[in-house]
C-alpha atoms as a PDB file:
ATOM      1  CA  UNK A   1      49.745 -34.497  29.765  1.00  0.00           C
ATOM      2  CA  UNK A   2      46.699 -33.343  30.978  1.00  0.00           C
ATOM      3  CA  UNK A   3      44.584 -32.834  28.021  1.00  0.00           C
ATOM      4  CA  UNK A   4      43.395 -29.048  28.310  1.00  0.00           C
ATOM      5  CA  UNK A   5      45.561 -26.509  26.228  1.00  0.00           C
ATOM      6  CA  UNK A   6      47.493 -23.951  28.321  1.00  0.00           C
ATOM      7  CA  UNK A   7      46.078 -20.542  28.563  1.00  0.00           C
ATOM      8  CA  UNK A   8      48.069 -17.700  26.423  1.00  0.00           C
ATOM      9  CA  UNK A   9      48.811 -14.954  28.986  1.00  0.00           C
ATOM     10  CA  UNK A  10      49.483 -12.343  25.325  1.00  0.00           C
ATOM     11  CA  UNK A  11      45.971 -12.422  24.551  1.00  0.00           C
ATOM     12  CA  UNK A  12      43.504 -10.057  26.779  1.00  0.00           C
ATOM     13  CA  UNK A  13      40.021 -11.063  28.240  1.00  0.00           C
ATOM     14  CA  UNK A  14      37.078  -8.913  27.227  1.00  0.00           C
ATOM     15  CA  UNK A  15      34.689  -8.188  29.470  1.00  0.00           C
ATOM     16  CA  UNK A  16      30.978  -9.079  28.375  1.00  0.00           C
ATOM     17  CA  UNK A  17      29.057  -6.266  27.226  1.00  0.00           C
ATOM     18  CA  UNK A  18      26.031  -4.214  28.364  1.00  0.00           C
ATOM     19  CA  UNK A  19      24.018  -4.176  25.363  1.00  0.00           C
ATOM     20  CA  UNK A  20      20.654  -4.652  27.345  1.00  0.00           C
ATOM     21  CA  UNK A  21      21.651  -1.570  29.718  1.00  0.00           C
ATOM     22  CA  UNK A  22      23.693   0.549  27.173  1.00  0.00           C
ATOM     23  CA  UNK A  23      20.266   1.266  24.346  1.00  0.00           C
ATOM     24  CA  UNK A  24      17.647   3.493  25.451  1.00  0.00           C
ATOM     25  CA  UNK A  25      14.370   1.576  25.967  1.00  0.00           C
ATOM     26  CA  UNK A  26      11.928   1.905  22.875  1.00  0.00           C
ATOM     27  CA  UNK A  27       8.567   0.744  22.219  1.00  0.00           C
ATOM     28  CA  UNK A  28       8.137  -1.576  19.278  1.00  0.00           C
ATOM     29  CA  UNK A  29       7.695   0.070  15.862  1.00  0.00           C
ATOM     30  CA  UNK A  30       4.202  -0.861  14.842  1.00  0.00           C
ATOM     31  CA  UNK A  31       4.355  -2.402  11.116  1.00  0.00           C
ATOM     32  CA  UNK A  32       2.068  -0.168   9.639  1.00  0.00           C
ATOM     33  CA  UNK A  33       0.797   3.437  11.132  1.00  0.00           C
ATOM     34  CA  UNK A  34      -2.458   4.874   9.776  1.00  0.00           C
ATOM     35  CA  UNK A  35      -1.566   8.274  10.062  1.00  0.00           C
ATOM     36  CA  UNK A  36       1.029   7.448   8.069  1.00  0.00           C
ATOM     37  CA  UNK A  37      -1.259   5.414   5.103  1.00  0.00           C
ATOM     38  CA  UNK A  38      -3.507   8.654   5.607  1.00  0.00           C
ATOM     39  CA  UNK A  39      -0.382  11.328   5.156  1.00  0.00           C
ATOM     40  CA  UNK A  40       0.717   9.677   1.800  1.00  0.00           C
ATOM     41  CA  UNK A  41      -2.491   9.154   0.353  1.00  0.00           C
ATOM     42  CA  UNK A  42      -3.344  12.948   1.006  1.00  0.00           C
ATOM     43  CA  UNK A  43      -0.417  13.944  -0.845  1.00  0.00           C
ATOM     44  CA  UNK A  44      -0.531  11.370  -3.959  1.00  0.00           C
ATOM     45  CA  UNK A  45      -3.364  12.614  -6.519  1.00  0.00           C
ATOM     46  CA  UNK A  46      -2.990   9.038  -8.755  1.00  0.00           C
ATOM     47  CA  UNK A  47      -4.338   7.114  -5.588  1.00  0.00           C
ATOM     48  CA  UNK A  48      -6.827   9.477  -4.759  1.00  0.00           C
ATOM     49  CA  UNK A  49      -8.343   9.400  -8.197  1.00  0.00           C
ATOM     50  CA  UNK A  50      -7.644   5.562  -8.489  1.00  0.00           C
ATOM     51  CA  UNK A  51     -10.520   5.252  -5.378  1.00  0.00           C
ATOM     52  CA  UNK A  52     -12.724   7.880  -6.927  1.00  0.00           C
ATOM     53  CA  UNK A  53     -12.752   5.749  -9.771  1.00  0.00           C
ATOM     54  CA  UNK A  54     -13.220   2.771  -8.447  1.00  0.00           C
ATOM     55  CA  UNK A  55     -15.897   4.509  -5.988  1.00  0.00           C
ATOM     56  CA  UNK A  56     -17.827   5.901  -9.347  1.00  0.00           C
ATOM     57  CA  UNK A  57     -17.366   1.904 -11.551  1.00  0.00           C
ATOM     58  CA  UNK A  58     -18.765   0.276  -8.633  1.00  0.00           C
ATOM     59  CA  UNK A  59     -21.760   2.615  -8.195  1.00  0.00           C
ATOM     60  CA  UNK A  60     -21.911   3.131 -11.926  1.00  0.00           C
ATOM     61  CA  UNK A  61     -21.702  -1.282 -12.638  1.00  0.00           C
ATOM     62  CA  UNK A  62     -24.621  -1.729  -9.821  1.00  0.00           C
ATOM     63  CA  UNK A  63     -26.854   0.898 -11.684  1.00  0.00           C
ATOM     64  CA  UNK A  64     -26.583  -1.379 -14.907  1.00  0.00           C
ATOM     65  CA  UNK A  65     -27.113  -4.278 -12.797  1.00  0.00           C
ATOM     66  CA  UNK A  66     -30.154  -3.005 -11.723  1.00  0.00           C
ATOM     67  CA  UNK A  67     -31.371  -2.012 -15.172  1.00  0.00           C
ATOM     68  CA  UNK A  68     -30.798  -5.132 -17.055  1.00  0.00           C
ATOM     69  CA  UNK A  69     -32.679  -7.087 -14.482  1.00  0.00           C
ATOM     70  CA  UNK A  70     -35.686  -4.447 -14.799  1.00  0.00           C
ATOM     71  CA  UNK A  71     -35.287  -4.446 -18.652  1.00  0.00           C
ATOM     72  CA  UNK A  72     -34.651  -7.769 -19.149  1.00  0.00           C
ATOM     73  CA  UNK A  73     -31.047  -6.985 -20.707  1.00  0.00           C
ATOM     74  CA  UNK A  74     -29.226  -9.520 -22.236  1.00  0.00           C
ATOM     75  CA  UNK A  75     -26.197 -10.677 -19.374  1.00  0.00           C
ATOM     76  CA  UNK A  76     -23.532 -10.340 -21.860  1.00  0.00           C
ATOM     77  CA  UNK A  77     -24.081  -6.677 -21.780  1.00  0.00           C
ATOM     78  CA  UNK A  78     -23.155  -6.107 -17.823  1.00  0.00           C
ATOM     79  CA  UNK A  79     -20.134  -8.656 -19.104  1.00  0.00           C
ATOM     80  CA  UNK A  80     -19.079  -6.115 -21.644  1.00  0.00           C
ATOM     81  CA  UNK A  81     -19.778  -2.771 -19.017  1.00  0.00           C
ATOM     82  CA  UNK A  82     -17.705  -4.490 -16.346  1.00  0.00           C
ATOM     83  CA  UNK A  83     -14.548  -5.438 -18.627  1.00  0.00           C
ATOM     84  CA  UNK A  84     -14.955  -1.761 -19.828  1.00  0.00           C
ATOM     85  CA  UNK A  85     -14.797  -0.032 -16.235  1.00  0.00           C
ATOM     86  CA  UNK A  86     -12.075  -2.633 -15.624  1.00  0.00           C
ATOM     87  CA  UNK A  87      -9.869  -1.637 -18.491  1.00  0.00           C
ATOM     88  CA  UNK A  88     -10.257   1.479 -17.884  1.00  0.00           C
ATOM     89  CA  UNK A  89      -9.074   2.098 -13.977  1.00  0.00           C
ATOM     90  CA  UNK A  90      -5.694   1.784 -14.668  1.00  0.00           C
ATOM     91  CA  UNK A  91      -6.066   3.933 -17.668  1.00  0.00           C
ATOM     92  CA  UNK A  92      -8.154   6.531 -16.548  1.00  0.00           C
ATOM     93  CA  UNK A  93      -6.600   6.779 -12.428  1.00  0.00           C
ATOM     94  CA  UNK A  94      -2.934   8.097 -13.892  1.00  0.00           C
ATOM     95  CA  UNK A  95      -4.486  10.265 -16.535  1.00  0.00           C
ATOM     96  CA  UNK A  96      -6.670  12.157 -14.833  1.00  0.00           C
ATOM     97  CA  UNK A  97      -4.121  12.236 -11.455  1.00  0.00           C
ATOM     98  CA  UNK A  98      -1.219  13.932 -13.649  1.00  0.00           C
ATOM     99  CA  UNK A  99      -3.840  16.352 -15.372  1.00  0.00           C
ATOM    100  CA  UNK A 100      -4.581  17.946 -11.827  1.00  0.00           C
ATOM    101  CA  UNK A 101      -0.992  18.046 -11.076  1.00  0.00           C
ATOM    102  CA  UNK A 102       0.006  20.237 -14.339  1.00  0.00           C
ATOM    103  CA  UNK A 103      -3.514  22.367 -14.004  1.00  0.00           C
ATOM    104  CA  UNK A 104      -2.368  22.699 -10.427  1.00  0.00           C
ATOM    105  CA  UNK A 105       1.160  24.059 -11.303  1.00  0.00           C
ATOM    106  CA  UNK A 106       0.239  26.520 -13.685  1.00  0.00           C
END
């Protein structure tokens, strides 16, 4: 008795494979391609109108800032003005997205 179990003679060896040498060489995908971000963003009229907005609030919110400190405007007001533009981004964005679409397809 030696220990080591006797080799089976019905079962055939398989050679290692060449996986390294067998797939064509390919550089690394990158995550995340720009011209790709820029491609869908050309084509999807709720995200381009979701930036305008957003764009227009922010310029729109510093203008009030600017007047209430030159008027001496009471702070709740620029409170009130920025939960306004805030509410409305997600339901202005969509809105006004789909209503180029349709006057686009007509």
């Amino acid at each position: 008795m030696s220990g080591s179990p006797p080799k089976q003679k019905d079962s055939p060896e398989i050679p290692p494979t060449e996986t390294a040498s067998a797939e064509p060489n390919h550089p690394p995908a990158s995550p995340i391609a720009i011209g790709t971000i820029w491609d869908r963003l050309r084509h999807h009229k709720v995200a381009q109108w979701t930036i305008a907005y957003l764009a227009l609030a922010y310029t729109l919110l510093h203008g009030a800032e600017m007047l209430a400190g030159s008027l001496g405007w009471p702070h709740v007001w620029l409170r009130v003005f920025t939960l306004l533009l805030i509410i409305g981004s997600p339901l202005f964005s969509p809105l006004l997205g789909t209503t180029e679409r349709a006057v686009s397809s007509g």
